[in-house]
PDB file of N, CA and C in Angstrom:
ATOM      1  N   UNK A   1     -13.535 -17.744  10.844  1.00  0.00           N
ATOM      2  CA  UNK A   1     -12.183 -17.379  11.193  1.00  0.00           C
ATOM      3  C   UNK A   1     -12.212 -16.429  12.389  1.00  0.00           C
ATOM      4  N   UNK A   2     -11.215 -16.474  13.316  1.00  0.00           N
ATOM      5  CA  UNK A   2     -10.902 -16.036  14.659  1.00  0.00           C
ATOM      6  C   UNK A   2     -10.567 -14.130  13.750  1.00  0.00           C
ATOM      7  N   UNK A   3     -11.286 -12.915  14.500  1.00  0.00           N
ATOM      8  CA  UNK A   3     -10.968 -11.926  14.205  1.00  0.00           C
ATOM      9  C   UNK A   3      -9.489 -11.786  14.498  1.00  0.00           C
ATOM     10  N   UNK A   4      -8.566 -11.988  15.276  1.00  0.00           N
ATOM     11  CA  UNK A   4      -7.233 -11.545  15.453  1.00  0.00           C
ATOM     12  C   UNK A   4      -6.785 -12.412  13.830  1.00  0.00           C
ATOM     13  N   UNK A   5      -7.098 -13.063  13.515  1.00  0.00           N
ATOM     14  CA  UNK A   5      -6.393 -14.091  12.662  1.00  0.00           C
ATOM     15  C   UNK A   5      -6.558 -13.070  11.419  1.00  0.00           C
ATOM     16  N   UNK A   6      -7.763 -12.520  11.104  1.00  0.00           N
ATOM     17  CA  UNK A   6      -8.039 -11.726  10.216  1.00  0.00           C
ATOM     18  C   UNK A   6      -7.094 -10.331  10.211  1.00  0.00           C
ATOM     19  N   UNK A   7      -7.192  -9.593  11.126  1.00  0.00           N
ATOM     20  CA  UNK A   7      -6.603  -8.408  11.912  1.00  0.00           C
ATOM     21  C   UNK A   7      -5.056  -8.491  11.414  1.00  0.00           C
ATOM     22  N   UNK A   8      -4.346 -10.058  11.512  1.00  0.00           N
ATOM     23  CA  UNK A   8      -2.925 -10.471  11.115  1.00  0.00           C
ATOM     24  C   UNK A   8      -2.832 -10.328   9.586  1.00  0.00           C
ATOM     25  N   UNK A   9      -3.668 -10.875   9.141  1.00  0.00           N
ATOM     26  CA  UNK A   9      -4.026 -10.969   7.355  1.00  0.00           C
ATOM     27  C   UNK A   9      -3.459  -9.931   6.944  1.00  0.00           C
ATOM     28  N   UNK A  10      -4.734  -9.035   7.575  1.00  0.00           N
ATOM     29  CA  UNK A  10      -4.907  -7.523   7.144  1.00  0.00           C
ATOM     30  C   UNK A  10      -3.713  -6.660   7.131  1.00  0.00           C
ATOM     31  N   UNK A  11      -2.848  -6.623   8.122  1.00  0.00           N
ATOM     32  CA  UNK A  11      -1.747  -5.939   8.444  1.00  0.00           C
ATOM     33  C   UNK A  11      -0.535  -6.395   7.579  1.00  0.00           C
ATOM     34  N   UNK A  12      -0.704  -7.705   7.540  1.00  0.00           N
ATOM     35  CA  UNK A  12       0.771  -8.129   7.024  1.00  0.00           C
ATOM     36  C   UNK A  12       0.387  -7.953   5.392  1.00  0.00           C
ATOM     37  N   UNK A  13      -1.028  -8.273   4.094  1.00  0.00           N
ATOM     38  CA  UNK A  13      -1.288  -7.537   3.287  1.00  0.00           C
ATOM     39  C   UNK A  13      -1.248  -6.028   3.625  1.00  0.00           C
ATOM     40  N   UNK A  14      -1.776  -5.768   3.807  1.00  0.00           N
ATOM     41  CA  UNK A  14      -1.704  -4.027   4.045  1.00  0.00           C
ATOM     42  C   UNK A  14      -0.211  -3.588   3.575  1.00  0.00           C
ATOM     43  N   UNK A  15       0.563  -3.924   4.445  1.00  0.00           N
ATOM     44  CA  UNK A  15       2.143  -3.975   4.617  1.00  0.00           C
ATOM     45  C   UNK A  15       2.940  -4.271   2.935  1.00  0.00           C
ATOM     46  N   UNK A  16       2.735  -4.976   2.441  1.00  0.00           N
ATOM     47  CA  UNK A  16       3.111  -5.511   1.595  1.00  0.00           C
ATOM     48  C   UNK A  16       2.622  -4.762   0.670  1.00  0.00           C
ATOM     49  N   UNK A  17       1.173  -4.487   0.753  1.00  0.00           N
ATOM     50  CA  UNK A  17       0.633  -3.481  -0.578  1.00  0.00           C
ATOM     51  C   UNK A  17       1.311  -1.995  -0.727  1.00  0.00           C
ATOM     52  N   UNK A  18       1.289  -1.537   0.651  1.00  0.00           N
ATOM     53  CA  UNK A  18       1.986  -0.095   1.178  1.00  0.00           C
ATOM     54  C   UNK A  18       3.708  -0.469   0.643  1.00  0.00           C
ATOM     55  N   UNK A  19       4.471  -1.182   0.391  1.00  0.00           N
ATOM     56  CA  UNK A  19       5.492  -1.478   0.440  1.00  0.00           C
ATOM     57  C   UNK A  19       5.784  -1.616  -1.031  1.00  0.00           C
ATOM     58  N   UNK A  20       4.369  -2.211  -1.886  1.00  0.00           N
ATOM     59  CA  UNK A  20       4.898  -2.178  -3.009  1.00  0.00           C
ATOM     60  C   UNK A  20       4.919  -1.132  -3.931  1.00  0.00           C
ATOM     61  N   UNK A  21       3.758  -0.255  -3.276  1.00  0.00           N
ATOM     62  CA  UNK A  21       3.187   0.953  -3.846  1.00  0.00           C
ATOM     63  C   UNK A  21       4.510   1.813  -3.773  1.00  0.00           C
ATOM     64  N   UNK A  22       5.112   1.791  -3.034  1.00  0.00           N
ATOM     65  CA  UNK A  22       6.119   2.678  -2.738  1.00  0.00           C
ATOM     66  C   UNK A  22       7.434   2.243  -3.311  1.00  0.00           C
ATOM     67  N   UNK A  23       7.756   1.083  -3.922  1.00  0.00           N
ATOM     68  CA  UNK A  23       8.359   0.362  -4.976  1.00  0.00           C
ATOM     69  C   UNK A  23       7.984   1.326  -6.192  1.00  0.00           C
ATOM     70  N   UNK A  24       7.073   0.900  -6.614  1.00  0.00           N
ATOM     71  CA  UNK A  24       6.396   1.691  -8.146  1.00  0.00           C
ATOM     72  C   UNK A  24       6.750   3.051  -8.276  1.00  0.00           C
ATOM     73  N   UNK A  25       6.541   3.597  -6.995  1.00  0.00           N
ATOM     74  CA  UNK A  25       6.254   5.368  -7.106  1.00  0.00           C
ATOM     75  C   UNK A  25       8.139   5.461  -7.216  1.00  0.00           C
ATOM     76  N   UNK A  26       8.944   4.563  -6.567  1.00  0.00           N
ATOM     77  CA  UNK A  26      10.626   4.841  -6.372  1.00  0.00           C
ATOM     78  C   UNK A  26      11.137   4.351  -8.186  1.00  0.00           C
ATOM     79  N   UNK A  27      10.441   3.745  -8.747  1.00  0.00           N
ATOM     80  CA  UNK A  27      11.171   3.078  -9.659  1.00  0.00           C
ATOM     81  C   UNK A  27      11.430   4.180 -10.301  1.00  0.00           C
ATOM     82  N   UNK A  28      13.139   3.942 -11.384  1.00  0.00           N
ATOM     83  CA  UNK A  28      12.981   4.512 -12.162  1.00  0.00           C
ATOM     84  C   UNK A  28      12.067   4.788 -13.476  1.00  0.00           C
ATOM     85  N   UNK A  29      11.778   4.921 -13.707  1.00  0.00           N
ATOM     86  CA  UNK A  29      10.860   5.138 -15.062  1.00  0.00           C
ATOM     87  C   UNK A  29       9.970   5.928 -14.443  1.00  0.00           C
ATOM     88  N   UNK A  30       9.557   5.340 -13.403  1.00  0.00           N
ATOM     89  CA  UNK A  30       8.332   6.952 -12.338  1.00  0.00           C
ATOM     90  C   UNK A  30       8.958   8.183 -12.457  1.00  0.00           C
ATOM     91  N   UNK A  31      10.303   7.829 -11.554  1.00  0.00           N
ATOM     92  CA  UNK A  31      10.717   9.270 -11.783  1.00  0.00           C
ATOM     93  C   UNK A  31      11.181   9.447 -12.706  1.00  0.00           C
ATOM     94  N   UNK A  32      11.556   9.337 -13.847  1.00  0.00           N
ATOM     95  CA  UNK A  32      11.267   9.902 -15.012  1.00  0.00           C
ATOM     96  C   UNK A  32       9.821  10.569 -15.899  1.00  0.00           C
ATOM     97  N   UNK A  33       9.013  10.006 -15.158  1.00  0.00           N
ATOM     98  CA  UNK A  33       7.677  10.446 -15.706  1.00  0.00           C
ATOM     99  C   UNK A  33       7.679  11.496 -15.058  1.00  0.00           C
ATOM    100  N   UNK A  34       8.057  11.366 -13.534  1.00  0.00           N
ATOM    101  CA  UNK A  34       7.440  12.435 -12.543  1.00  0.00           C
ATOM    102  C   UNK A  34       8.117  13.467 -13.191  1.00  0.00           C
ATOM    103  N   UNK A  35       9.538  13.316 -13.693  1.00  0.00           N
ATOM    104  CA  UNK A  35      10.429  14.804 -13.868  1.00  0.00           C
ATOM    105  C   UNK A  35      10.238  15.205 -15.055  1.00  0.00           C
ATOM    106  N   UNK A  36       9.322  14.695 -16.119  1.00  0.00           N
ATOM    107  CA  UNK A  36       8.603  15.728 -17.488  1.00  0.00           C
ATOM    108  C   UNK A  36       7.448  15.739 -17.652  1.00  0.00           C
ATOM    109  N   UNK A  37       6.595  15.011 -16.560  1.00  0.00           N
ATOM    110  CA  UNK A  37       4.760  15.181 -16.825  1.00  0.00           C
ATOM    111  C   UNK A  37       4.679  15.833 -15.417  1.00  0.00           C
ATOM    112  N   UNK A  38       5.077  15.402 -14.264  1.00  0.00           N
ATOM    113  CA  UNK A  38       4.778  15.600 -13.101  1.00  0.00           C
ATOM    114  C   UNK A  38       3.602  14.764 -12.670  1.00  0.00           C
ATOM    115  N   UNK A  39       2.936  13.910 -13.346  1.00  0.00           N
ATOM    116  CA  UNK A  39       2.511  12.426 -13.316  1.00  0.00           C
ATOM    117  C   UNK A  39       2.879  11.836 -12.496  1.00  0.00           C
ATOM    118  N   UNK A  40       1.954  11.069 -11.472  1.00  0.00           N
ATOM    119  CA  UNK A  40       2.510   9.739 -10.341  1.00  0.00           C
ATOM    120  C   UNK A  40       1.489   8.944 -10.947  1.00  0.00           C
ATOM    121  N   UNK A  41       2.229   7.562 -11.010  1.00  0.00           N
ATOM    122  CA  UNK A  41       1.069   6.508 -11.834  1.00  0.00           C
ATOM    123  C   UNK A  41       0.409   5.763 -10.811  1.00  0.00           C
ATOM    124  N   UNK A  42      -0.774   5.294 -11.238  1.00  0.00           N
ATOM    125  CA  UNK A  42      -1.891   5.271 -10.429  1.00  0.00           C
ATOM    126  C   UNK A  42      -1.809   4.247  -9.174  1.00  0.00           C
ATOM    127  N   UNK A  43      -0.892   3.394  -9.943  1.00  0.00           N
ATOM    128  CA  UNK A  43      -0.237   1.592  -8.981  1.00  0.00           C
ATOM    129  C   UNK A  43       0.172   2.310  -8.275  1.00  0.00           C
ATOM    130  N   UNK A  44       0.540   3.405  -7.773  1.00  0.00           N
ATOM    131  CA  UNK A  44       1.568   3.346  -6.810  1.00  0.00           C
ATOM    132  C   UNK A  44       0.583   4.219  -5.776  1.00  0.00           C
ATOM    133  N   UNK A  45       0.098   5.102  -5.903  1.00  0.00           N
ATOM    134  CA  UNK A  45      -0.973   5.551  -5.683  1.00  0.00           C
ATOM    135  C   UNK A  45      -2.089   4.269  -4.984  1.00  0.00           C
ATOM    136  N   UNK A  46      -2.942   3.685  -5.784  1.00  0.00           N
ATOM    137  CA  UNK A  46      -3.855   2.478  -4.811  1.00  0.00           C
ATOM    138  C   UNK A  46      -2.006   1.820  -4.160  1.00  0.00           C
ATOM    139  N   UNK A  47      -1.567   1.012  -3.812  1.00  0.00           N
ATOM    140  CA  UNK A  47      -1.146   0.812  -3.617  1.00  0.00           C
ATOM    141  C   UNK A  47      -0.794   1.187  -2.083  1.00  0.00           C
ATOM    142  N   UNK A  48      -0.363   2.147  -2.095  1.00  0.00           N
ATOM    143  CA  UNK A  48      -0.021   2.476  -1.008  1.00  0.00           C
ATOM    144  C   UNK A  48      -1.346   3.154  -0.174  1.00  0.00           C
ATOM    145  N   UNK A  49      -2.218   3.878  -0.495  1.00  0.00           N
ATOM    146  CA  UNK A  49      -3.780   3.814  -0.257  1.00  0.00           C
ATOM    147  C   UNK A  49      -4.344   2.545   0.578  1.00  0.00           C
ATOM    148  N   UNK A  50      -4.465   1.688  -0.720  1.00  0.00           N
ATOM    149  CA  UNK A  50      -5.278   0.602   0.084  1.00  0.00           C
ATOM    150  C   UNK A  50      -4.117  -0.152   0.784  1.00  0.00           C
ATOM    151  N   UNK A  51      -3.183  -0.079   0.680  1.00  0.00           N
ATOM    152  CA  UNK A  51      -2.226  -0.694   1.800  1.00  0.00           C
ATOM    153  C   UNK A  51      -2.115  -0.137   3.693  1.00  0.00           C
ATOM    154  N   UNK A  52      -2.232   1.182   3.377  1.00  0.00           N
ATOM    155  CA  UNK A  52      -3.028   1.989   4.842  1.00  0.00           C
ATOM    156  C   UNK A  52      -4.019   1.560   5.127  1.00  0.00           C
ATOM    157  N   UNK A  53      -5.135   1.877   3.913  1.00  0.00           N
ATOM    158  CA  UNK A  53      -6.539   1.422   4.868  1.00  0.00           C
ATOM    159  C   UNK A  53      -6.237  -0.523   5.453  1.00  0.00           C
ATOM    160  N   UNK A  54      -5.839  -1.274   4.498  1.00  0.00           N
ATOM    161  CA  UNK A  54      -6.003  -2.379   5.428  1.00  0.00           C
ATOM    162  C   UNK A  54      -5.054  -2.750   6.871  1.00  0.00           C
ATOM    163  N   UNK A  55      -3.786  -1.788   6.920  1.00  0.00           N
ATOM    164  CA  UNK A  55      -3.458  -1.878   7.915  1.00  0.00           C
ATOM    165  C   UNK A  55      -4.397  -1.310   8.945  1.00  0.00           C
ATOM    166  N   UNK A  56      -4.695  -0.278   8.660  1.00  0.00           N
ATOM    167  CA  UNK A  56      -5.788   0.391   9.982  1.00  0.00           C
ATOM    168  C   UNK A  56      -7.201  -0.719  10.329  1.00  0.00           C
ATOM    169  N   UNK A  57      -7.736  -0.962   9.035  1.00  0.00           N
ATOM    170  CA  UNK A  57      -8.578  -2.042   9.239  1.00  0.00           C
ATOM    171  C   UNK A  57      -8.196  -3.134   9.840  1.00  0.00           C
ATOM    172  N   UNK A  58      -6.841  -3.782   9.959  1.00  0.00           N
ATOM    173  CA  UNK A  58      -6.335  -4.749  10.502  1.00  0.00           C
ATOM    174  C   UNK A  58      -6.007  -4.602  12.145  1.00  0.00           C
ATOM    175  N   UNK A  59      -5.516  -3.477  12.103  1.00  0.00           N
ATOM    176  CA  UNK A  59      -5.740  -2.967  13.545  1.00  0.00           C
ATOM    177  C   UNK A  59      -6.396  -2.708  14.165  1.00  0.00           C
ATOM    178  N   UNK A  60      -7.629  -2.520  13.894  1.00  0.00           N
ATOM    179  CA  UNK A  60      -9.158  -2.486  14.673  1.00  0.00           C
ATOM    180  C   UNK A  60      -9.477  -4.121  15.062  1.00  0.00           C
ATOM    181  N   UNK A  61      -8.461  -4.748  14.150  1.00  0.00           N
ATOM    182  CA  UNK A  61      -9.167  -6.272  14.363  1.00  0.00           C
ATOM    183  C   UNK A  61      -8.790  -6.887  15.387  1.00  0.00           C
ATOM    184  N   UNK A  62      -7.548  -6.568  15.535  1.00  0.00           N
ATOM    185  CA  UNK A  62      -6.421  -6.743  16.523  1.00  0.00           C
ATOM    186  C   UNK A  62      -7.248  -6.548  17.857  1.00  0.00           C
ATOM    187  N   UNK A  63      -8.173  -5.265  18.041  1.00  0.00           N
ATOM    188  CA  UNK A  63      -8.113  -4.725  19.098  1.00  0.00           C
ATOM    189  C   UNK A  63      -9.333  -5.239  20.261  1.00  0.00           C
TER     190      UNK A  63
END
């Protein structure tokens, strides 16, 4: 596979992972956890984590 092709992968997953992670952490029931444990659950957390690193990784691919 052509690296830009990969680089596209990467970004547009990345994107989507970062996007959902940040779904999870907004839902209600999070913040309800967040406002009597002070708990962030872990999905949302990787999530948005490995959703950065593969954008950045995707962007090196790009380049």
């Amino acid at each position: 596979m052509n690296n830009k092709v990969i680089g596209i992968v990467l970004v547009v997953v990345g994107v989507a992972l970062a996007a959902w992670g940040y779904d999870v952490y907004d839902a209600a029931s999070s913040q309800i956890t967040r406002a009597l444990s002070g708990d962030t659950p872990i999905e949302a957390w990787a999530g948005m984590i490995v959703g950065a690193v593969c954008v950045l990784l995707g962007a090196f691919k790009l380049k």
